[in-house]
Protein backbone atom coordinates (compact mmCIF):
# COMPACT_ATOMS: atom_id res chain seq x y z
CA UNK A 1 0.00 0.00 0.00
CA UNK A 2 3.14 2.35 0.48
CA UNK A 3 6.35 1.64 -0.88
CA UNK A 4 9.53 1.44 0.73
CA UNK A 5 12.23 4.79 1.09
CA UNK A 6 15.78 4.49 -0.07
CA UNK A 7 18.49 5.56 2.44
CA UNK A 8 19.10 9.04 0.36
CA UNK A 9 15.34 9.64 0.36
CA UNK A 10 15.27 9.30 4.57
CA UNK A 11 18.63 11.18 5.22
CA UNK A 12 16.44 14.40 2.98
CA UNK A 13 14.13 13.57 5.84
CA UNK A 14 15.89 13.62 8.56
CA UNK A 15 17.66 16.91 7.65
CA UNK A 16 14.07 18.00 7.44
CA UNK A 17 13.11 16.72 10.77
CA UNK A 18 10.52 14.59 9.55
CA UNK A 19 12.70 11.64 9.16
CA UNK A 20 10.80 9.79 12.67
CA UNK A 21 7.23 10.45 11.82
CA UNK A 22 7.82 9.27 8.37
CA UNK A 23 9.28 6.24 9.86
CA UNK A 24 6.62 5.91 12.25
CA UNK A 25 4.44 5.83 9.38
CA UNK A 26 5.98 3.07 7.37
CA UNK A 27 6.45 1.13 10.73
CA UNK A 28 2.99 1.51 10.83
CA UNK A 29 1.84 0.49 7.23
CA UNK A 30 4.31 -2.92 8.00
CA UNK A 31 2.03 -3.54 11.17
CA UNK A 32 -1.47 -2.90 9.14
CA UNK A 33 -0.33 -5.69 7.04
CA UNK A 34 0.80 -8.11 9.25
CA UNK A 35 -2.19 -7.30 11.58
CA UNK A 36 -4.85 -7.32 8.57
CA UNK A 37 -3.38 -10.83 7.93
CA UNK A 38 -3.85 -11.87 11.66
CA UNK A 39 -6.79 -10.81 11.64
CA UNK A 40 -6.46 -8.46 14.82
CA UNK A 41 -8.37 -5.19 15.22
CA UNK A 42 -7.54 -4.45 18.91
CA UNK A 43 -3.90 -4.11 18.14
CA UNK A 44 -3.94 -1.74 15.10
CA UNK A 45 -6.08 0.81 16.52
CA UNK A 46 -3.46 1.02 19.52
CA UNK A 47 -0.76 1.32 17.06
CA UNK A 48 -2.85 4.30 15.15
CA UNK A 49 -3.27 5.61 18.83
CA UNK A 50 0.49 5.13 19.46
CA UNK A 51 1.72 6.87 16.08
CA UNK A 52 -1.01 10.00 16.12
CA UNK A 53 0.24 10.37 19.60
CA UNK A 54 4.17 11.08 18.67
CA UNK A 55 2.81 12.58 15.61
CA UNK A 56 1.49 15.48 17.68
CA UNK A 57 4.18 15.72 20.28
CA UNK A 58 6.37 16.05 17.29
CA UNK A 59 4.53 18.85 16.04
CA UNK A 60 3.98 20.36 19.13
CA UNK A 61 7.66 20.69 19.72
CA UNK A 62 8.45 21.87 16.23
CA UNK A 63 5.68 24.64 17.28
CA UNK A 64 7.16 25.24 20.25
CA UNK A 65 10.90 25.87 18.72
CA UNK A 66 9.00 28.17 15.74
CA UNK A 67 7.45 30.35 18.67
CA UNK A 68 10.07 30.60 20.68
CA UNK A 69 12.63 31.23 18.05
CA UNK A 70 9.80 34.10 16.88
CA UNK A 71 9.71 35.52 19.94
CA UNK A 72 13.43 36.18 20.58
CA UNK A 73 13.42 37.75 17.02
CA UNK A 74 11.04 40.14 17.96
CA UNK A 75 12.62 40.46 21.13
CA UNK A 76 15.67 41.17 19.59
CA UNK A 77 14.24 43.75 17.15
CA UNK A 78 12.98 46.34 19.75
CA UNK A 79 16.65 46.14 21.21
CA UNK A 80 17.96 48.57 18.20
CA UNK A 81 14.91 50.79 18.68
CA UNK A 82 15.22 50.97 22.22
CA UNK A 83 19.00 52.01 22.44
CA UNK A 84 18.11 55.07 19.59
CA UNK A 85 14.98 55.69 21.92
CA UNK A 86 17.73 56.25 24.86
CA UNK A 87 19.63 58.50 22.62
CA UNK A 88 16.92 60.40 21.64
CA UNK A 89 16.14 60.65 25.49
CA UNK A 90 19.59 61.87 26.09
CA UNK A 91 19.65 64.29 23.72
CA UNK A 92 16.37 65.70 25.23
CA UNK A 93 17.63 65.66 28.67
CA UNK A 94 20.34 67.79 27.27
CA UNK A 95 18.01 70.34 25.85
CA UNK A 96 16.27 70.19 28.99
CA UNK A 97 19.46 71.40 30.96
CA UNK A 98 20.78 73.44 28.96
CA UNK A 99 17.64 75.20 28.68
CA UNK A 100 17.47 75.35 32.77
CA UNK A 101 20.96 76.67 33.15
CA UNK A 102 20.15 79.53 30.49
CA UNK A 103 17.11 80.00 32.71
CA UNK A 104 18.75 80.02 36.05
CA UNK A 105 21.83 82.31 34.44
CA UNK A 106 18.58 84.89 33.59
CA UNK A 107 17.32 84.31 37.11
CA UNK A 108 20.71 85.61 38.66
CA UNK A 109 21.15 88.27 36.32
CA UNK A 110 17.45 89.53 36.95
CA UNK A 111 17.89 89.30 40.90
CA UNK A 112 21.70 91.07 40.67
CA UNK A 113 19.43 94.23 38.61
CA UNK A 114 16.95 94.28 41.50
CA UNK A 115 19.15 94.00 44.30
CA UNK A 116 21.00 96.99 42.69
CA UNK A 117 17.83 99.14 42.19
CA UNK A 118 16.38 98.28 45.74
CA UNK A 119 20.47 99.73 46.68
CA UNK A 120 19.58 103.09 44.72
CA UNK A 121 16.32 103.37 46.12
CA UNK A 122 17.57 102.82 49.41
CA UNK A 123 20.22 105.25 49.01
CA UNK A 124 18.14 108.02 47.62
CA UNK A 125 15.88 107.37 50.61
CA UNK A 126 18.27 107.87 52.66
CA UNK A 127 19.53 111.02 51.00
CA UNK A 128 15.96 112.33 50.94
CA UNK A 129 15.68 111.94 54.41
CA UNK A 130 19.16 113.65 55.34
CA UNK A 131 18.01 116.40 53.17
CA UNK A 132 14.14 116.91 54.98
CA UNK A 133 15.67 116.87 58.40
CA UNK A 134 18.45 119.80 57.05
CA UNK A 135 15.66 121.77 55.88
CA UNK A 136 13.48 121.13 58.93
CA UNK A 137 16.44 122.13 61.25
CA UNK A 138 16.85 125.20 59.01
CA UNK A 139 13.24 126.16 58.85
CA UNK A 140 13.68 125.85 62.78
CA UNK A 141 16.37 128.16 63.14
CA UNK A 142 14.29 130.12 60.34
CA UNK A 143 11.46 130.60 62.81
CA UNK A 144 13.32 131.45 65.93
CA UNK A 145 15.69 134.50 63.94
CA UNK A 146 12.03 135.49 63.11
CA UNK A 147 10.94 135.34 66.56
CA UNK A 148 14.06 137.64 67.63
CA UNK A 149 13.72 139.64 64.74
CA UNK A 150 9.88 140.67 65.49
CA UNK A 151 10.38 140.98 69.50
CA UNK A 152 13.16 143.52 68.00
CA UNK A 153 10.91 145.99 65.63
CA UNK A 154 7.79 147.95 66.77
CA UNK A 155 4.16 146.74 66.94
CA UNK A 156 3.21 146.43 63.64
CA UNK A 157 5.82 146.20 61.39
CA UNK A 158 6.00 143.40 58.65
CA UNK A 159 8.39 140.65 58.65
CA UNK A 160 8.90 139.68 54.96
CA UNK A 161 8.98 135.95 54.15
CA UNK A 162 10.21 136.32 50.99
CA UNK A 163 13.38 137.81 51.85
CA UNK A 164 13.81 135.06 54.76
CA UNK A 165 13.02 132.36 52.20
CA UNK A 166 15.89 134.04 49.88
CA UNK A 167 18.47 134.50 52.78
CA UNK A 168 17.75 130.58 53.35
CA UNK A 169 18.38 129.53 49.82
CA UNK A 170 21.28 131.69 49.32
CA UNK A 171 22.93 129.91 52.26
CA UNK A 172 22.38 126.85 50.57
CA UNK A 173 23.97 128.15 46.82
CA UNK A 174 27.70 129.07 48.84
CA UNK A 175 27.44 126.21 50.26
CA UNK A 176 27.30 124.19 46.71
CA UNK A 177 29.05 126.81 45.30
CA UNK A 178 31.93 126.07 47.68
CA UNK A 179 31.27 122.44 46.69
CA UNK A 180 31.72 122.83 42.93
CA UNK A 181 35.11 125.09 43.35
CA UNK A 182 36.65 122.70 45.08
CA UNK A 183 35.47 119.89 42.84
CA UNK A 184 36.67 121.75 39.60
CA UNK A 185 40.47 122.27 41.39
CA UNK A 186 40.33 118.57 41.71
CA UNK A 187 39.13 117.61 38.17
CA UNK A 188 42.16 120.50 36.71
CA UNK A 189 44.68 118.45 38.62
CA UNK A 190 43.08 115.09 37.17
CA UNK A 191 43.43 114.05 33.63
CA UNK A 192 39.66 113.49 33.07
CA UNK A 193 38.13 113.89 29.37
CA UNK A 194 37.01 117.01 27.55
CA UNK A 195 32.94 115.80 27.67
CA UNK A 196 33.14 114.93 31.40
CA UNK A 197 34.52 118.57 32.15
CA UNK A 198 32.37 120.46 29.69
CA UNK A 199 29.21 118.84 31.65
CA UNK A 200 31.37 119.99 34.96
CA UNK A 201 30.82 123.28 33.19
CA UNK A 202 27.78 123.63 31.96
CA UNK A 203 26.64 122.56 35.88
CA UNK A 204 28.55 125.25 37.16
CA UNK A 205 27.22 127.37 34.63
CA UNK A 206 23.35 126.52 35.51
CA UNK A 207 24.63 127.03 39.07
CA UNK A 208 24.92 130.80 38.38
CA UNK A 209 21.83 130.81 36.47
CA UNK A 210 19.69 129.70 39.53
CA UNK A 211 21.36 132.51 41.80
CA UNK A 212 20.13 134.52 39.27
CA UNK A 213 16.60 133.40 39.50
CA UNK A 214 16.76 133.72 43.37
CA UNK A 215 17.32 137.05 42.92
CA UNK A 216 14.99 137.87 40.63
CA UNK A 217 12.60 136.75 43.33
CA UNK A 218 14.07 138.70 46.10
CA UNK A 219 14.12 141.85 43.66
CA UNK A 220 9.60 141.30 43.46
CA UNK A 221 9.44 140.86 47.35
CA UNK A 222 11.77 143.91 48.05
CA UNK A 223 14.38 145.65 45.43
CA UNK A 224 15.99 147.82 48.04
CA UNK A 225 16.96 145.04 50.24
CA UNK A 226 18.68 143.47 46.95
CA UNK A 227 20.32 146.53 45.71
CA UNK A 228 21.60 147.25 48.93
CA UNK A 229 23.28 144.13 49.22
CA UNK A 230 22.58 143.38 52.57
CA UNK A 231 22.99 139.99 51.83
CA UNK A 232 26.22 139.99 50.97
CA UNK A 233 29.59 140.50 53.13
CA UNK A 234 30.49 144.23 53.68
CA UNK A 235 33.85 143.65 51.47
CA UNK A 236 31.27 142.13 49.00
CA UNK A 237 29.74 145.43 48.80
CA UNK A 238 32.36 147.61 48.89
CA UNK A 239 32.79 146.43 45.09
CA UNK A 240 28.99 145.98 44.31
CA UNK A 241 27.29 147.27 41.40
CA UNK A 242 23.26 147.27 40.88
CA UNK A 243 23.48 144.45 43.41
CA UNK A 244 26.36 142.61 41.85
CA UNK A 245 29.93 142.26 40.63
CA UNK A 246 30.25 144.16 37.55
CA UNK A 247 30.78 141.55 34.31
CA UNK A 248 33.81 143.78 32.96
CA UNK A 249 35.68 144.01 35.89
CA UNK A 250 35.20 140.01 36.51
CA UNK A 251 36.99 139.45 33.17
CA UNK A 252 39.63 141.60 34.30
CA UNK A 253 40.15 139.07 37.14
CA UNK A 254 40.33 135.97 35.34
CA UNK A 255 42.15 136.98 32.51
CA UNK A 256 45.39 135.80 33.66
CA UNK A 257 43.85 132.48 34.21
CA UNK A 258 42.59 131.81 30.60
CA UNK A 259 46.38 132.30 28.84
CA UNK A 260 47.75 130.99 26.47
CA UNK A 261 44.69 132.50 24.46
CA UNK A 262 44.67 132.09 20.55
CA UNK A 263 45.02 135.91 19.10
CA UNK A 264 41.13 135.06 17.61
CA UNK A 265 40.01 133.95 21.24
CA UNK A 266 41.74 137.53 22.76
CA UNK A 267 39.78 139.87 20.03
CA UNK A 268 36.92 137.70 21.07
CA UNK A 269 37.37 138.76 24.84
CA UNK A 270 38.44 141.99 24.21
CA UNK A 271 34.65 143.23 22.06
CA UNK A 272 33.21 141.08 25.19
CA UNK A 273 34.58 143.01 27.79
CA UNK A 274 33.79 145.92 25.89
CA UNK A 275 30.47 145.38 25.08
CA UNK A 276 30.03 144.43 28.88
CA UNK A 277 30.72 147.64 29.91
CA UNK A 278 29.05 149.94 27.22
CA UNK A 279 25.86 148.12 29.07
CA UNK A 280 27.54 149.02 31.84
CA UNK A 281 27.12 152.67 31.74
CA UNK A 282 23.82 152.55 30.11
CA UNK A 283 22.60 150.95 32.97
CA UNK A 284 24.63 152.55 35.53
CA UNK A 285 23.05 156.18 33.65
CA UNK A 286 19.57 155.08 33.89
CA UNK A 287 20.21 154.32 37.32
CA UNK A 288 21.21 157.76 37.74
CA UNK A 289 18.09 159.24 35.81
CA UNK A 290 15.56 157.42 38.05
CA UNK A 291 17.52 158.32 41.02
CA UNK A 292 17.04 162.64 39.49
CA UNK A 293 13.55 161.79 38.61
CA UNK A 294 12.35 160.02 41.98
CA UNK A 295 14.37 163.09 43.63
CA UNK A 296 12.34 165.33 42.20
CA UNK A 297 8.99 163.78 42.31
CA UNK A 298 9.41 163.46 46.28
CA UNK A 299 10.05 167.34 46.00
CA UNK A 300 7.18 169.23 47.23
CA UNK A 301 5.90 172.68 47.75
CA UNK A 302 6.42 173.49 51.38
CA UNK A 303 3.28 176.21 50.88
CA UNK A 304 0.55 174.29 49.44
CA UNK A 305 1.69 170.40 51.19
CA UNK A 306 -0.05 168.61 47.88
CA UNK A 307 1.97 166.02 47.66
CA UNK A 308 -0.21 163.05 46.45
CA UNK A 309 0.53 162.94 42.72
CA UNK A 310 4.39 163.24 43.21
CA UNK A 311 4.44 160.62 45.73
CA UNK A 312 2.46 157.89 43.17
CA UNK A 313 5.01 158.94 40.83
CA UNK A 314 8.23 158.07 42.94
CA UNK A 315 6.57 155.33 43.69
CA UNK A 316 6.50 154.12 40.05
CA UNK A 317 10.16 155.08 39.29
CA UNK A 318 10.95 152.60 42.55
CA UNK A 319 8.76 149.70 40.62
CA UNK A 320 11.05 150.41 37.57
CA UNK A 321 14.29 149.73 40.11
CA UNK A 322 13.34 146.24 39.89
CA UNK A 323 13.74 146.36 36.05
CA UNK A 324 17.10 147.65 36.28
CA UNK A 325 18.71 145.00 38.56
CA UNK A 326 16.70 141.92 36.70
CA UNK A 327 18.97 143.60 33.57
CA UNK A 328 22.02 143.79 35.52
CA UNK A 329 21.70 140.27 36.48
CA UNK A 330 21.03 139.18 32.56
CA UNK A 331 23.80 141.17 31.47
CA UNK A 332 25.85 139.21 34.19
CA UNK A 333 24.66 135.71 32.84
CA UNK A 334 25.29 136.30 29.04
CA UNK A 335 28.64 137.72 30.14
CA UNK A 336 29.46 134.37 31.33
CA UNK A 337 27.93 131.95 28.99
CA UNK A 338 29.37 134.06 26.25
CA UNK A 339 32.97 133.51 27.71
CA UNK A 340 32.15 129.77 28.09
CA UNK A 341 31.62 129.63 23.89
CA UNK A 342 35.13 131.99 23.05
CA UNK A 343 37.47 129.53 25.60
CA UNK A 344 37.55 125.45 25.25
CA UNK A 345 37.10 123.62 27.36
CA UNK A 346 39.63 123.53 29.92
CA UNK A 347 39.88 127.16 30.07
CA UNK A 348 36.26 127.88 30.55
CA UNK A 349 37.11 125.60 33.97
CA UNK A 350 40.01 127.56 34.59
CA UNK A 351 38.04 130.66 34.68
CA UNK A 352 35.41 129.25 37.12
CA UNK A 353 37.83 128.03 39.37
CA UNK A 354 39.34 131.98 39.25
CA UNK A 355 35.56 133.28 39.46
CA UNK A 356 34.78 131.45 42.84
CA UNK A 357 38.27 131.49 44.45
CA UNK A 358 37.94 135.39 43.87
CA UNK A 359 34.38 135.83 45.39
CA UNK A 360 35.28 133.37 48.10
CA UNK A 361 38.15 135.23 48.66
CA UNK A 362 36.32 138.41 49.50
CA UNK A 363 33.86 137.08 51.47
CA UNK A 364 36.75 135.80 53.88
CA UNK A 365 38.41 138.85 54.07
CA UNK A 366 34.91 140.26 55.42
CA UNK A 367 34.91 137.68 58.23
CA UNK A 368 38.57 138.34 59.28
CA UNK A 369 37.87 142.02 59.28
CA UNK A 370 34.80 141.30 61.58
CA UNK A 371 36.94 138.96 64.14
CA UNK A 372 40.08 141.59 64.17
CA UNK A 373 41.72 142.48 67.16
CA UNK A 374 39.86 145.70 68.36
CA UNK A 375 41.50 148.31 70.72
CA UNK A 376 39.86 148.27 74.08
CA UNK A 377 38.06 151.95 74.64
């Protein structure tokens, strides 16, 4: 019923691993015949039940190694995948921490700014403060000369704020003033650059230019008291003109200071200081007309005593006073900034420096006149 397999044809089979069953099989057809011719039932159906049995524990094991050997393949295959998947995670961790230490670096820098600013704004505080308490101890002693000053005059007089409130403030400006001379003698000695001095200048410059405007404000709350110049030292006065220096003679002070002066920068000073005092003398003669005219309005007639008109008309030529010393102070501030455009720099310093030593100068001369030795009478 099945024919017989040369040796070749079973080694094929073995190397196939089907050599057994195969064998099983033709073991088996051997049996059928020999059992068909004895004629025995019971024993071929337990040889069928013997053969299927190997037959599928043969299979099963060839399943067995295919699923196993399928599994480590795929096991294997995610191995590649996972090792690029750590890469990938490396690479993002790196991202990640670079990322933080740019943050953090920000974070630093951000809290280094603030702690800085909350230093300024401490600092100015603290300056602020300094600076209310001065002016509350001044405004103190402010009160109390006031005190002494109106247990001093009769019932009735006026104390004038204004004037206190000036005296105050020009305390303050020699007190920067000194400040700013001694700061520009340090900066001449120092090798600093031409833009940091010129804004050294210009600061000394605007320094002037608010004295100015305190006086102007002095001049509205009472001109006599400014023209007098009773707020200046008596060796102040002794050289005081419409109640200031006089810009001509000022040039003539710090003229030796300025040199060596181009021969364009001294024909420069030279119509300066001329112009300077041809306003000068027109000033200084309309002084001298308002004082003729105010003498003779106060003139009266000792017969009839009508005096009414003449008096509202002195009283006008003393309202045009304040004109004349809001000019003189003008004149005295171009005179200046106009000498700051002829000389650089460096000489424009110069002749600050010479400018307050000069006025500082006089007003110590004053005091050690005051604290002299007196003979005893």
């Amino acid at each position: 019923m099945m024919s017989s397999f040369s040796p070749t044809q079973l080694a094929s089979l073995r190397d196939m691993g089907i050599y057994e069953p195969f064998q099983q099989l033709v073991s088996w057809g051997n049996v059928c015949k020999s059992d068909i011719n004895d004629h025995s039932p019971n024993t071929a159906s337990s040889s069928v039940i013997q053969v299927d049995t190997r037959v599928d524990d043969h299979n099963n094991i060839i399943k067995s190694n295919y699923a196993s050997t399928s599994h480590n393949l795929i096991e294997a295959e995610p191995c590649s995948n996972d090792h690029q998947d750590v890469d990938d995670d490396d690479d993002d961790d790196g991202r990640i921490h670079d990322k933080m230490k740019r943050r953090l670096a920000q974070n630093r820098e951000a809290a280094r700014k603030s702690r800085l600013r909350k230093k300024a704004y401490v600092q100015q505080l603290e300056e602020s403060r300094l600076k209310l308490s001065q002016l509350e101890q001044e405004l103190e002693k402010v009160k109390l000369e006031g005190l002494r000053v109106s247990s001093s005059i009769p019932y009735g007089s006026i104390v004038n704020t204004r004037i206190a409130t000036f005296e105050m403030e020009y305390s303050h400006w020699l007190e920067e003033q000194s400040r700013r001379v001694s700061e520009l003698r340090i900066v001449l000695q120092a090798q600093i650059s031409d833009i940091e001095l010129r804004i050294l200048v210009e600061s000394c410059l605007n320094h002037y230019a608010n004295l100015f405007r305190m006086k102007s404000d002095a001049a509205k709350a009472d001109v006599f008291y400014l023209m007098s110049g009773m707020w200046r030292t008596s060796t102040e006065r002794l050289f005081q003109w419409i109640g200031g220096f006089r810009p001509s003679e000022l040039l003539n002070v710090v003229m030796p200071y300025l040199q060596p002066l181009t021969d364009q920068q001294v024909l420069e000073v030279r119509n300066l200081q001329q112009s300077s005092q041809q306003a000068e003398d027109a000033l200084s003669q309309g002084i001298e007309k308002l004082q003729q005219s105010l003498v003779e309005n106060i003139a009266v007639d000792a017969v009839s005593m009508d005096y009414p008109p003449q008096m509202v008309a002195a009283l006008e030529n003393i309202q045009a006073l304040e004109g004349f010393a809001n000019q003189a102070d003008h004149l005295r501030q171009q005179t200046l900034q106009q000498m700051a455009k002829i000389l650089t720099t460096r000489q424009a310093a110069r002749g600050l420096l010479a400018l307050g030593e000069y006025l500082h100068r006089l007003r110590a001369l004053s005091s050690l006149w005051a604290a002299r030795p007196r003979e005893p009478t």
